[in-house]
Structures are given as structure tokens and as C-alpha cells.
N, C-alpha and C. Protein backbone atom coordinates (compact mmCIF):
# COMPACT_ATOMS: atom_id res chain seq x y z
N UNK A 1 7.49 101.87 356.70
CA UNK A 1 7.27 102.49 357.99
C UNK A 1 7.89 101.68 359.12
N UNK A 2 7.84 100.15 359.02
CA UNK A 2 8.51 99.47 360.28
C UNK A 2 9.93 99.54 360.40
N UNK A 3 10.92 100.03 358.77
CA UNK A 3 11.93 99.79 359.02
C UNK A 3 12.40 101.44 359.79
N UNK A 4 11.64 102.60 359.66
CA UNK A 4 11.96 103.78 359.93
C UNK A 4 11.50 104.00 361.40
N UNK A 5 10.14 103.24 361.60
CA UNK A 5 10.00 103.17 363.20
C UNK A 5 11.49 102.37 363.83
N UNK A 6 11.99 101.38 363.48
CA UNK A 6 12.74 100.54 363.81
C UNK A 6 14.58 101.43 364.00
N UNK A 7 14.37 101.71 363.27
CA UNK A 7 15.67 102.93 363.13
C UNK A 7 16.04 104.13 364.05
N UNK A 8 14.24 104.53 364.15
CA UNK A 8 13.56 105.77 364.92
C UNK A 8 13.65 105.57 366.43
N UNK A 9 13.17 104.37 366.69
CA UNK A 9 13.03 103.67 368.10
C UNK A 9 14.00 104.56 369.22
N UNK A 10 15.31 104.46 368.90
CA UNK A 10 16.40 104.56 369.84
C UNK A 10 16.75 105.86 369.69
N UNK A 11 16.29 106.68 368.95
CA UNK A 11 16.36 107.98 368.92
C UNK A 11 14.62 109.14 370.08
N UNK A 12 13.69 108.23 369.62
CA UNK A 12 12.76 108.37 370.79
C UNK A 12 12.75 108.04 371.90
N UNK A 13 13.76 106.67 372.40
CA UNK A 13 13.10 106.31 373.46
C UNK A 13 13.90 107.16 374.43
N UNK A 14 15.51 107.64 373.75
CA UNK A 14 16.13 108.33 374.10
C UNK A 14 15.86 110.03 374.86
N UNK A 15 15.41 110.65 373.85
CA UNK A 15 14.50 111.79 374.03
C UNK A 15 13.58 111.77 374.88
N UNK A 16 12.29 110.49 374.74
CA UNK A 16 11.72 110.57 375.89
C UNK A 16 12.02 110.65 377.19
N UNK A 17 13.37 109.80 377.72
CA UNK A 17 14.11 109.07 379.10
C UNK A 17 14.65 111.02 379.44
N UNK A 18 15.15 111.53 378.19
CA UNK A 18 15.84 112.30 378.84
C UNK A 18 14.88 113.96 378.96
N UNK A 19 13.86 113.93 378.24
CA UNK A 19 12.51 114.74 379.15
C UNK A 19 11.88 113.85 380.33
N UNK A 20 11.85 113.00 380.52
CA UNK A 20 11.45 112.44 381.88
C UNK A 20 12.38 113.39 382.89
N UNK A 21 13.61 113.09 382.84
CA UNK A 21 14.50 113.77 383.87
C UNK A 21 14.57 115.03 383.67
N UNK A 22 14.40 115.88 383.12
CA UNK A 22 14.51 117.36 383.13
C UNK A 22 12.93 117.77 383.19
N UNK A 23 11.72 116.84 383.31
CA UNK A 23 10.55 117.33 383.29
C UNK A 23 9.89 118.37 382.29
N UNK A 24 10.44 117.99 380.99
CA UNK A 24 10.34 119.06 380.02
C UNK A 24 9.78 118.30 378.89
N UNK A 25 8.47 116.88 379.08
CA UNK A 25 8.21 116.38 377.91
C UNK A 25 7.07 116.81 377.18
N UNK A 26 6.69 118.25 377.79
CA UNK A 26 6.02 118.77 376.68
C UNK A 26 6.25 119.48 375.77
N UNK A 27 7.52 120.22 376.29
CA UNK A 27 8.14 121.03 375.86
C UNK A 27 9.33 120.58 374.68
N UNK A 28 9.67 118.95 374.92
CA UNK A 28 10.04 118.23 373.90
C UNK A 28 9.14 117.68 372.69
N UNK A 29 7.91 117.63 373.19
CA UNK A 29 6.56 116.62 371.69
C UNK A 29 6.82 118.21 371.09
N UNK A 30 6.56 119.28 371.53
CA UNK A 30 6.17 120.70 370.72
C UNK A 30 7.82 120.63 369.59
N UNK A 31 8.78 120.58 370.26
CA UNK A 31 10.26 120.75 369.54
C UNK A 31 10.28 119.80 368.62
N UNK A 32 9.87 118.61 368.67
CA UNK A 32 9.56 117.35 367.84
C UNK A 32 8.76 118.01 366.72
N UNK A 33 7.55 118.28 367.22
CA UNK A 33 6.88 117.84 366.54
C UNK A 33 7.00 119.03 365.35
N UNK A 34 7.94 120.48 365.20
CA UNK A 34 8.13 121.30 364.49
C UNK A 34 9.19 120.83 363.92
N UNK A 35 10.46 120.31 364.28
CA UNK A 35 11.28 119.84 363.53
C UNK A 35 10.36 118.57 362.68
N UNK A 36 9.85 117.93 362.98
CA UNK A 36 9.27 117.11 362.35
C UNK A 36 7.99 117.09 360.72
N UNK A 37 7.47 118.37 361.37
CA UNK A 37 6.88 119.85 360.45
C UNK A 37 7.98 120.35 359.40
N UNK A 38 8.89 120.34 359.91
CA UNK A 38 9.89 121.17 358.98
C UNK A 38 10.38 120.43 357.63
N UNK A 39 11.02 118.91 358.46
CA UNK A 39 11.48 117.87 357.21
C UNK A 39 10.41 117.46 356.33
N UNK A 40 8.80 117.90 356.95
CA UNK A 40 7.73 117.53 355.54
C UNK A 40 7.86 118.36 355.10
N UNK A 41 8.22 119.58 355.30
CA UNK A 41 8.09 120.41 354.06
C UNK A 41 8.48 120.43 352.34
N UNK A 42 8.15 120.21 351.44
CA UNK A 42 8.63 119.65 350.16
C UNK A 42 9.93 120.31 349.84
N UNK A 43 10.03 121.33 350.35
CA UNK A 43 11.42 122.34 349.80
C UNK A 43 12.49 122.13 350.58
N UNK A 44 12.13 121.90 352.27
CA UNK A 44 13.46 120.87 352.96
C UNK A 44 13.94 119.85 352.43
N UNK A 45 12.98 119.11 351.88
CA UNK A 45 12.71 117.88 351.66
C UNK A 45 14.07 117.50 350.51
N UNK A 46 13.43 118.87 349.34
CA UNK A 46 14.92 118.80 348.10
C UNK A 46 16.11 119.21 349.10
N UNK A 47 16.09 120.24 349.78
CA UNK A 47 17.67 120.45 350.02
C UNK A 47 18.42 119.38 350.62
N UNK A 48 17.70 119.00 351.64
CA UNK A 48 18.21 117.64 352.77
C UNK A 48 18.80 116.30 351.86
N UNK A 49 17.35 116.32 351.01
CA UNK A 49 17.70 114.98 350.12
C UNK A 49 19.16 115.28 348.89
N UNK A 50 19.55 116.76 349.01
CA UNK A 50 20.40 116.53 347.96
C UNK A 50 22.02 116.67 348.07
N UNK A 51 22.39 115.68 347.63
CA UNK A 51 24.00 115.17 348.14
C UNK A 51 24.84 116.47 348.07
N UNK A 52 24.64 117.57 346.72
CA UNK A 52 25.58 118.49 346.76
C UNK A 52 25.63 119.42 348.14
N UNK A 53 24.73 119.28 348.88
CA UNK A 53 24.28 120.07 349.94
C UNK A 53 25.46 119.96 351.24
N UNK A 54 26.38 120.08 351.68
CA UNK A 54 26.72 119.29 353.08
C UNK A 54 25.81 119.45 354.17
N UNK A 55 26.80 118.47 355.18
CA UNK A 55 26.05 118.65 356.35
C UNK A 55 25.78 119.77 357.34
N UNK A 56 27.60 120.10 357.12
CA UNK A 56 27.11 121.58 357.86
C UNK A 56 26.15 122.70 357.26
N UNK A 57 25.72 122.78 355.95
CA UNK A 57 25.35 123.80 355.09
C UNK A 57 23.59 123.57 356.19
N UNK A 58 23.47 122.10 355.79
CA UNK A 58 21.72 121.97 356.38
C UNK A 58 21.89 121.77 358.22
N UNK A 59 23.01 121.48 358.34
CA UNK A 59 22.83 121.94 359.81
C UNK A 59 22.77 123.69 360.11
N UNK A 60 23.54 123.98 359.33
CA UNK A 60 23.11 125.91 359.80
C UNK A 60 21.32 126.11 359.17
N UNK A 61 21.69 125.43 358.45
CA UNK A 61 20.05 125.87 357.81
C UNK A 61 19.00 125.95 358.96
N UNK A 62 19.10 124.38 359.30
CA UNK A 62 17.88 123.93 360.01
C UNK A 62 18.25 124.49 361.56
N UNK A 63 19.59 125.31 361.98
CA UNK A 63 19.43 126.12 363.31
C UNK A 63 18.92 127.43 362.78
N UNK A 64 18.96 127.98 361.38
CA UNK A 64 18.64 129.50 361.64
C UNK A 64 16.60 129.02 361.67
N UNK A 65 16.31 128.17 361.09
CA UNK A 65 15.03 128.07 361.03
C UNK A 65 14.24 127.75 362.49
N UNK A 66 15.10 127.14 363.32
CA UNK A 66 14.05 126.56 364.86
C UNK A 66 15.31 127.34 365.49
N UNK A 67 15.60 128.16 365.62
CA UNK A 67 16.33 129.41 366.40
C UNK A 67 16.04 129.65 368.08
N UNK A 68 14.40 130.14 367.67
CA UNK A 68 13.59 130.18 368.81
C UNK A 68 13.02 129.23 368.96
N UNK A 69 12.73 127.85 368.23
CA UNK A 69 11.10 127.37 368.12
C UNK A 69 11.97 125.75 369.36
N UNK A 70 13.20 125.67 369.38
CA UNK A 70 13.80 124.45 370.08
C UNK A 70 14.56 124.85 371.01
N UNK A 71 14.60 124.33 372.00
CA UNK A 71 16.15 124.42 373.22
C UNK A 71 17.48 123.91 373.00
N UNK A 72 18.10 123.48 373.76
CA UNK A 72 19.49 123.05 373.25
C UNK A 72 19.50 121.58 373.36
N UNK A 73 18.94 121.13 374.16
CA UNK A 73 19.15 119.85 374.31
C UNK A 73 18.13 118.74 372.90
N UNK A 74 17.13 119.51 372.48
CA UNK A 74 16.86 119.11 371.16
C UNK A 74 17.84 119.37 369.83
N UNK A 75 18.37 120.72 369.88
CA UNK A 75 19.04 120.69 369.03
C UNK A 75 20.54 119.76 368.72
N UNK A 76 20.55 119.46 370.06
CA UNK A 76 22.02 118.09 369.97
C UNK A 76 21.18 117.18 369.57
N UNK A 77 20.08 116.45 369.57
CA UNK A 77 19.50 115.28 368.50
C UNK A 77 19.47 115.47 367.27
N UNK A 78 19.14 116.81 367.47
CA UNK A 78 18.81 117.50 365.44
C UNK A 78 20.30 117.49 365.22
N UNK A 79 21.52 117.79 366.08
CA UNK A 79 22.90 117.56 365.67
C UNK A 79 23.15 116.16 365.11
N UNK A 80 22.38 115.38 366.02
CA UNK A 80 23.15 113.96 366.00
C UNK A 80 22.50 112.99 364.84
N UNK A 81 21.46 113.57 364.75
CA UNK A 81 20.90 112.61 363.56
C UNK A 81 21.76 113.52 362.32
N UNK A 82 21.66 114.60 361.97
CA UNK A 82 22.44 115.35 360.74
C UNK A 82 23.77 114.60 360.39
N UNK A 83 24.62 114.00 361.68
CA UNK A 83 26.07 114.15 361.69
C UNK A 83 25.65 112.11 361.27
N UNK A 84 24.79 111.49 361.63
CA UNK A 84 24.61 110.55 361.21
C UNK A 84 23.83 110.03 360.15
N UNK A 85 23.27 111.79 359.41
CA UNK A 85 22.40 111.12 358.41
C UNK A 85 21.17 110.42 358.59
N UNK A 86 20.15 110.63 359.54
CA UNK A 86 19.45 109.86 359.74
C UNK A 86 17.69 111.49 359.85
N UNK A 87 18.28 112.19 359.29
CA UNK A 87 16.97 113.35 359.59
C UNK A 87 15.96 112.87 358.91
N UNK A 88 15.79 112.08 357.88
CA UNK A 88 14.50 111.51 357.44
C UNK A 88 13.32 110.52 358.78
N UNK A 89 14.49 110.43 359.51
CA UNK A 89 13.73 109.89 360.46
C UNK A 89 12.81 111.14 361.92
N UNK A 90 12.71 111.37 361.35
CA UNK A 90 12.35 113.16 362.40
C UNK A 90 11.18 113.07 362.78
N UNK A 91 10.01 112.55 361.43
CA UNK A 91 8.76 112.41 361.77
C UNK A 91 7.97 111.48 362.56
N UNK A 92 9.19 110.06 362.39
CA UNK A 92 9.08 108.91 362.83
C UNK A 92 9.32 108.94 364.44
N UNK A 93 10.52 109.67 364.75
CA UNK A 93 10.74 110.03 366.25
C UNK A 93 9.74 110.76 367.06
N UNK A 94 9.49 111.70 366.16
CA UNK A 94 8.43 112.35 366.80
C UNK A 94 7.10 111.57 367.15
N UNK A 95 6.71 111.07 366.13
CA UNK A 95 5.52 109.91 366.11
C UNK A 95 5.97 109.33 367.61
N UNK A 96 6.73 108.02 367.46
CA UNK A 96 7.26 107.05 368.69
C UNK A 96 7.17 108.13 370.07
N UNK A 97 7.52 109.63 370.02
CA UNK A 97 8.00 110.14 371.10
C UNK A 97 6.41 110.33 371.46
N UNK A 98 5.52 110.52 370.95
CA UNK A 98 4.27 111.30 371.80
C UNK A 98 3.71 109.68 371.83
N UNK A 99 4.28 108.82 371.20
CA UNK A 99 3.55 107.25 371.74
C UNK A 99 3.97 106.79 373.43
N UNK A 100 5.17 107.39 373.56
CA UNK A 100 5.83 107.03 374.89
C UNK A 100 5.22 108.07 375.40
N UNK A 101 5.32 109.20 375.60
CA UNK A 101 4.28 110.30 376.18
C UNK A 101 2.98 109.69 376.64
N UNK A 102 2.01 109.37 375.76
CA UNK A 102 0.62 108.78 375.80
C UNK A 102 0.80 107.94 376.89
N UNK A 103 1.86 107.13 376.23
CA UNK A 103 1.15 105.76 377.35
C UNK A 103 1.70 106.09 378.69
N UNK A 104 3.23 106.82 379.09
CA UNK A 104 3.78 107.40 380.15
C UNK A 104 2.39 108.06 381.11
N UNK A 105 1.98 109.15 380.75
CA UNK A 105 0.60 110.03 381.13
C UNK A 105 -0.74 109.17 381.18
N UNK A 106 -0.51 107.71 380.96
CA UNK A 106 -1.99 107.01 381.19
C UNK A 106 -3.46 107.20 380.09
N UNK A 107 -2.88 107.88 378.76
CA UNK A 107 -3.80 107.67 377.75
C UNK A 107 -3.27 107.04 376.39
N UNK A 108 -4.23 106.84 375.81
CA UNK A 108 -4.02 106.75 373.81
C UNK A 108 -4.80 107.89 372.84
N UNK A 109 -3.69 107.48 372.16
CA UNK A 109 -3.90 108.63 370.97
C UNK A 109 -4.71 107.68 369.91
N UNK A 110 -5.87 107.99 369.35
CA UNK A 110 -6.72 106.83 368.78
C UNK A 110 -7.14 107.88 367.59
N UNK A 111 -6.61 107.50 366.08
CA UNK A 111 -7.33 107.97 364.91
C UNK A 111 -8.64 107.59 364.73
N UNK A 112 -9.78 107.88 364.49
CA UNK A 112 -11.50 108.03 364.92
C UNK A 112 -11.70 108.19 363.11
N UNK A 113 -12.44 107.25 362.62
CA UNK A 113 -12.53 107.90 361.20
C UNK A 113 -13.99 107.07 361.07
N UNK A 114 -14.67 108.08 360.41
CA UNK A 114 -15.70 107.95 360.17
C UNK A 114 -16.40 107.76 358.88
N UNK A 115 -17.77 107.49 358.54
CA UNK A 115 -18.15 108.10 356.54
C UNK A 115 -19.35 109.13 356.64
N UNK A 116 -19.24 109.75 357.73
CA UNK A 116 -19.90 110.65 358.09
C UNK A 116 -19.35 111.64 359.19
N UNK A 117 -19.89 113.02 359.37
CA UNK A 117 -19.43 113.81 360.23
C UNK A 117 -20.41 113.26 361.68
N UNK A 118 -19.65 113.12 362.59
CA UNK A 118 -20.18 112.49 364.23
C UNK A 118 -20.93 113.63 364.81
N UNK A 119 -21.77 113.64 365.73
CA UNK A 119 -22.17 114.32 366.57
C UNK A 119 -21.45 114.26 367.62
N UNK A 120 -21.51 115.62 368.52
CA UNK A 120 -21.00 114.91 369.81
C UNK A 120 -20.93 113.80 370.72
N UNK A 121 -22.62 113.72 370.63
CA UNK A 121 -23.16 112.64 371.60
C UNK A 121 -22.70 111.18 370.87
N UNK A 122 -22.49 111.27 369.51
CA UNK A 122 -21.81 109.75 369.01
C UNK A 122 -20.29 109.51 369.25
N UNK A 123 -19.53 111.05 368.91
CA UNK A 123 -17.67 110.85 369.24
C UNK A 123 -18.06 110.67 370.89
N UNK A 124 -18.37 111.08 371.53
CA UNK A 124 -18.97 110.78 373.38
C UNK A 124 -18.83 109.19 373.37
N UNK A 125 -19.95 108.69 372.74
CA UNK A 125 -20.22 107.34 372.93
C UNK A 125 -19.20 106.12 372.38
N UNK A 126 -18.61 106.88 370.82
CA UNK A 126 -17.37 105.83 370.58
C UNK A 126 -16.12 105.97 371.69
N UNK A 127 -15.98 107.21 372.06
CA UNK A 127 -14.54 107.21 372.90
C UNK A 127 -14.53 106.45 374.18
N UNK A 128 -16.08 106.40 374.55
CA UNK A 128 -16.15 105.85 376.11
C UNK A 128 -16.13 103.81 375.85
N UNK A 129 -16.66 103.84 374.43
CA UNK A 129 -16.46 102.29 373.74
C UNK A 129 -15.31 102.24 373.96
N UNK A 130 -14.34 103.09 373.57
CA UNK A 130 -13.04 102.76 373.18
C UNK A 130 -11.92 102.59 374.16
N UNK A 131 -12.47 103.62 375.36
CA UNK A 131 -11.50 103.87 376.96
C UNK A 131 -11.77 102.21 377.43
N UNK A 132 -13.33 101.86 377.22
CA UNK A 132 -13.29 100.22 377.85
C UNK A 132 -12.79 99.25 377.40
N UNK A 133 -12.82 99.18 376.33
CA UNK A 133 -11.90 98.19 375.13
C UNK A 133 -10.96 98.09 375.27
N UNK A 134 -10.04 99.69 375.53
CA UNK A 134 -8.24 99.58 375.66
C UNK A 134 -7.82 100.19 377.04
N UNK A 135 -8.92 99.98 378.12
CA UNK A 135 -8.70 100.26 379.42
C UNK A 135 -7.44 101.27 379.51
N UNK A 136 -7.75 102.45 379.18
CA UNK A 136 -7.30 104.01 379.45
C UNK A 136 -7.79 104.71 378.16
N UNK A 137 -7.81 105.82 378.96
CA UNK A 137 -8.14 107.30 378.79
C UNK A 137 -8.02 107.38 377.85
N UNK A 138 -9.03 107.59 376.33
CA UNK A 138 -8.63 108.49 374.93
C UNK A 138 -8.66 109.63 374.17
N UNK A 139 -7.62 109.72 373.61
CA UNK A 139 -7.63 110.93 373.16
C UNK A 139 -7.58 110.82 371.56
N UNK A 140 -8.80 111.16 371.26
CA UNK A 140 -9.35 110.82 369.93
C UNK A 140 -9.36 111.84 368.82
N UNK A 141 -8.71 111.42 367.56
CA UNK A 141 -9.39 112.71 366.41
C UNK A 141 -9.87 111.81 365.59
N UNK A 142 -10.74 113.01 365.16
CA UNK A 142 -11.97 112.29 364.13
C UNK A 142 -11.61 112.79 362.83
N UNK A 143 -12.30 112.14 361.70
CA UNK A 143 -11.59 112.82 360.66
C UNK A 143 -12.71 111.53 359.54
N UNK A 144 -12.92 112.10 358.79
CA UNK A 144 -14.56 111.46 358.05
C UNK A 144 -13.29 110.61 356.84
N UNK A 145 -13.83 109.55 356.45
CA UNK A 145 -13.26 108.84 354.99
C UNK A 145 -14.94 107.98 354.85
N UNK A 146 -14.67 108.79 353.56
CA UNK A 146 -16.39 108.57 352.61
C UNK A 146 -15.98 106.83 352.67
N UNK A 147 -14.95 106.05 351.86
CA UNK A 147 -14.90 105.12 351.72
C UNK A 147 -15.39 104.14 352.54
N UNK A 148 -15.56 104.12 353.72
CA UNK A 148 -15.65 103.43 354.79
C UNK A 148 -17.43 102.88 354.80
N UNK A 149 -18.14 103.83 353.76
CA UNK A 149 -19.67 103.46 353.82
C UNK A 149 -20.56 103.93 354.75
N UNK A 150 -20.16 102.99 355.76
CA UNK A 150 -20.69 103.47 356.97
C UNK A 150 -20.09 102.98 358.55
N UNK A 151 -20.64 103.37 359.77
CA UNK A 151 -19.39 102.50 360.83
C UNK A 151 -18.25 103.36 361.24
N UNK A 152 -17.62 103.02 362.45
CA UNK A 152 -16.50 103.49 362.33
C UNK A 152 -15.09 102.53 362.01
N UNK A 153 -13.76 103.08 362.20
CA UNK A 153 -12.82 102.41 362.18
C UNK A 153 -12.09 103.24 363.31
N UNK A 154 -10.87 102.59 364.06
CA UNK A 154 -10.48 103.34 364.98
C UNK A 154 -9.14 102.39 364.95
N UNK A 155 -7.80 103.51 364.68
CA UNK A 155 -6.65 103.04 365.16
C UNK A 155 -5.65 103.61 366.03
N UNK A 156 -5.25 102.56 366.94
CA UNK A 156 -4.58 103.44 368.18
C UNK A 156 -3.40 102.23 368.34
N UNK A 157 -2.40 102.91 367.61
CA UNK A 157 -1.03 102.35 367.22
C UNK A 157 -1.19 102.10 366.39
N UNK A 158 -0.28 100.16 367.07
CA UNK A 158 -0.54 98.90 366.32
C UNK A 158 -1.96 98.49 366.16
N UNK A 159 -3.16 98.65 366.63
CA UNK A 159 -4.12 98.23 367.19
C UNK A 159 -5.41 98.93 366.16
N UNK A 160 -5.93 98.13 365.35
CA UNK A 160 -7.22 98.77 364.45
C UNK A 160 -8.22 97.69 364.92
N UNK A 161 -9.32 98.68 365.03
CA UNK A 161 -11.02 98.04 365.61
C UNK A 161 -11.90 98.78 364.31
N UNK A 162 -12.28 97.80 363.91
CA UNK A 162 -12.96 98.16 361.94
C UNK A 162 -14.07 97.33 362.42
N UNK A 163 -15.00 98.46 362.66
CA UNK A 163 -16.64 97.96 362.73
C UNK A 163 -17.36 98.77 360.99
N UNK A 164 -16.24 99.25 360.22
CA UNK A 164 -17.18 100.11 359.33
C UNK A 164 -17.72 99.26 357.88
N UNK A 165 -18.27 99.15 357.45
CA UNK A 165 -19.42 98.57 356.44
C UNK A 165 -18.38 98.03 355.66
N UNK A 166 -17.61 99.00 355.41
CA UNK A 166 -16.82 97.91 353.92
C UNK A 166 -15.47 97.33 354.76
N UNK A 167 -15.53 97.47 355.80
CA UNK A 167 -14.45 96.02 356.60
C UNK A 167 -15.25 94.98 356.45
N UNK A 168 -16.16 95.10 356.81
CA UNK A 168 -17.20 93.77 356.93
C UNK A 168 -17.42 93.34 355.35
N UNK A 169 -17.54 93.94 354.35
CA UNK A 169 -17.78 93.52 353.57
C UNK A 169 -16.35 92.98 352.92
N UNK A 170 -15.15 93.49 352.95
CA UNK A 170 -13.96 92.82 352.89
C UNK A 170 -13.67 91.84 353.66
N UNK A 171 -14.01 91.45 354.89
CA UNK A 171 -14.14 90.13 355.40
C UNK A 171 -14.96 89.08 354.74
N UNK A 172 -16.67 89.41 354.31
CA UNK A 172 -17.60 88.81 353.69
C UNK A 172 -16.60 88.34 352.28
N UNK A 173 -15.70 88.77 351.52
CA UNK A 173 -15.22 88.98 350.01
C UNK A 173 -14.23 87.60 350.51
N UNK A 174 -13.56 87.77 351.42
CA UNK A 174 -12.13 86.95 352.13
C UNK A 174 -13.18 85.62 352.36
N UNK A 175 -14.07 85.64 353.53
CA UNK A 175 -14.65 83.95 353.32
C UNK A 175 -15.33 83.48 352.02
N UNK A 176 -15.54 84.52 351.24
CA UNK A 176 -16.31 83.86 350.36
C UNK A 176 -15.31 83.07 349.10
């Protein structure tokens, strides 16, 4: 993942700079984030990955498919990574691009995982933990992993806060 963020970087930060100036960066995470939808798909996945394929063959492909769903100025990235071989990186851009978004707009995007389903009044109380901790605004999804015991875990980026039962007990395992 660091070497594809690392690759990805200059293809997001790009995209982002240039929805800043046209005021269109929502309208870019949505174009992202379907091209980005598209290359998971397992059946893109064979054609893209396979050498007999050319480039132009999956560049027409992948314009008759986001036709309507992208503008033009996305589709010259979706050009430019094709013509450089680099479309595996799609998901990764997209990722980095709504990270520059977030922090641009004054929030975080924070994965919330739980070993139980939250109440309101508890996702309430972790997010307002969490806005003070990383001083701005969060924007949280929750999403239950039994493994965890009990507790939460919360990652927003680079950045994991593991209050959940079996962190602690994997710490307890590490000093012992």
C-alpha cells in the first residue's frame, strides 16, 4: 500500500490542485471514486491486467463505461494513467484525493470499528472523543469487527487509537 500511495501521491495531489481551481471537488471525489469502483471490479480487473489487451482497446472500454458518469477533465487522468500504465493505481488516487478534500474542508474521515453494534448516544460520544483528540470535525463510519472483544478502535489515516480489549491484551502479550 505505501509503495501505491507513493506512486498515487502525484496523481492526487494533482487532481485535487486542479478541482480547487475549477471549484469542482466534489464533482471530482464522485468521478474518482467510480472510476475507482470500476478497476475493483474482478472482470476489469482480468481485462486491464491482461497484456493481450492494448491500451487503446481498454481505453475505449473504460470511456464507453463512465460516458456519462465523468467530465473531461477526469477523463485526461483516466487518459494519462492508461497511456502510462499506472490504472491500478485508481483506487489509491482516489483514496489520497478525498484525504486532501477532508483535510482542505476542515474534517477527517475516521474508520469507527467496533465488537458490537453502537447506539447513537455511544457513536455521539466516541466522535465528540475523537473531534478533541484530532482537533477537527469527524466524519465517522462505523462498521462492527467481532474480533476486537470489546472497545473501540478508530483509524483516521496514518493515525490508529486502539482502546479495544484485544489491543490491550496484545500489548499485555508484547510486555510480557
Amino acid at each position: 500500500m505505501t509503495e501505491l500511495a507513493t506512486l498515487a501521491r502525484p496523481y492526487a495531489e494533482a487532481a485535487f490542485k486542479r478541482a480547487k481551481e475549477t471549484g469542482n471537488a466534489g464533482k471530482w471525489a464522485e468521478s474518482l471514486q467510480f472510476l475507482a469502483l470500476t478497476m475493483q471490479d474482478a472482470e476489469m480487473a482480468k481485462i486491464v491486467n491482461n497484456p493481450r489487451v492494448s491500451k487503446e482497446k481498454i481505453q475505449q472500454l473504460l470511456l464507453d463505461i463512465c460516458q456519462d458518469q465523468v467530465d473531461a477533465e477526469v477523463i485526461n487522468l483516466l487518459k494519462l494513467l492508461i497511456q502510462n500504465g499506472k490504472l491500478k493505481l485508481l483506487p489509491t488516487v482516489s483514496a489520497l484525493y478525498e484525504e486532501y478534500k477532508a483535510q482542505d474542508e476542515g474534517y477527517v474521515n475516521v474508520d469507527l470499528y467496533s465488537a458490537y453494534a453502537l447506539t447513537k448516544a455511544e457513536q455521539s460520544k466516541y466522535v465528540a472523543m475523537l473531534e478533541k483528540q484530532l482537533k477537527r470535525k469527524v466524519n465517522a463510519v462505523v462498521s462492527i469487527d467481532k474480533s476486537l472483544i470489546g472497545g473501540i478502535l478508530a483509524k483516521a489515516g496514518d493515525k490508529v487509537i486502539d482502546g479495544s480489549v484485544s489491543g490491550q491484551l496484545h500489548q499485555l502479550a508484547k510486555r510480557l
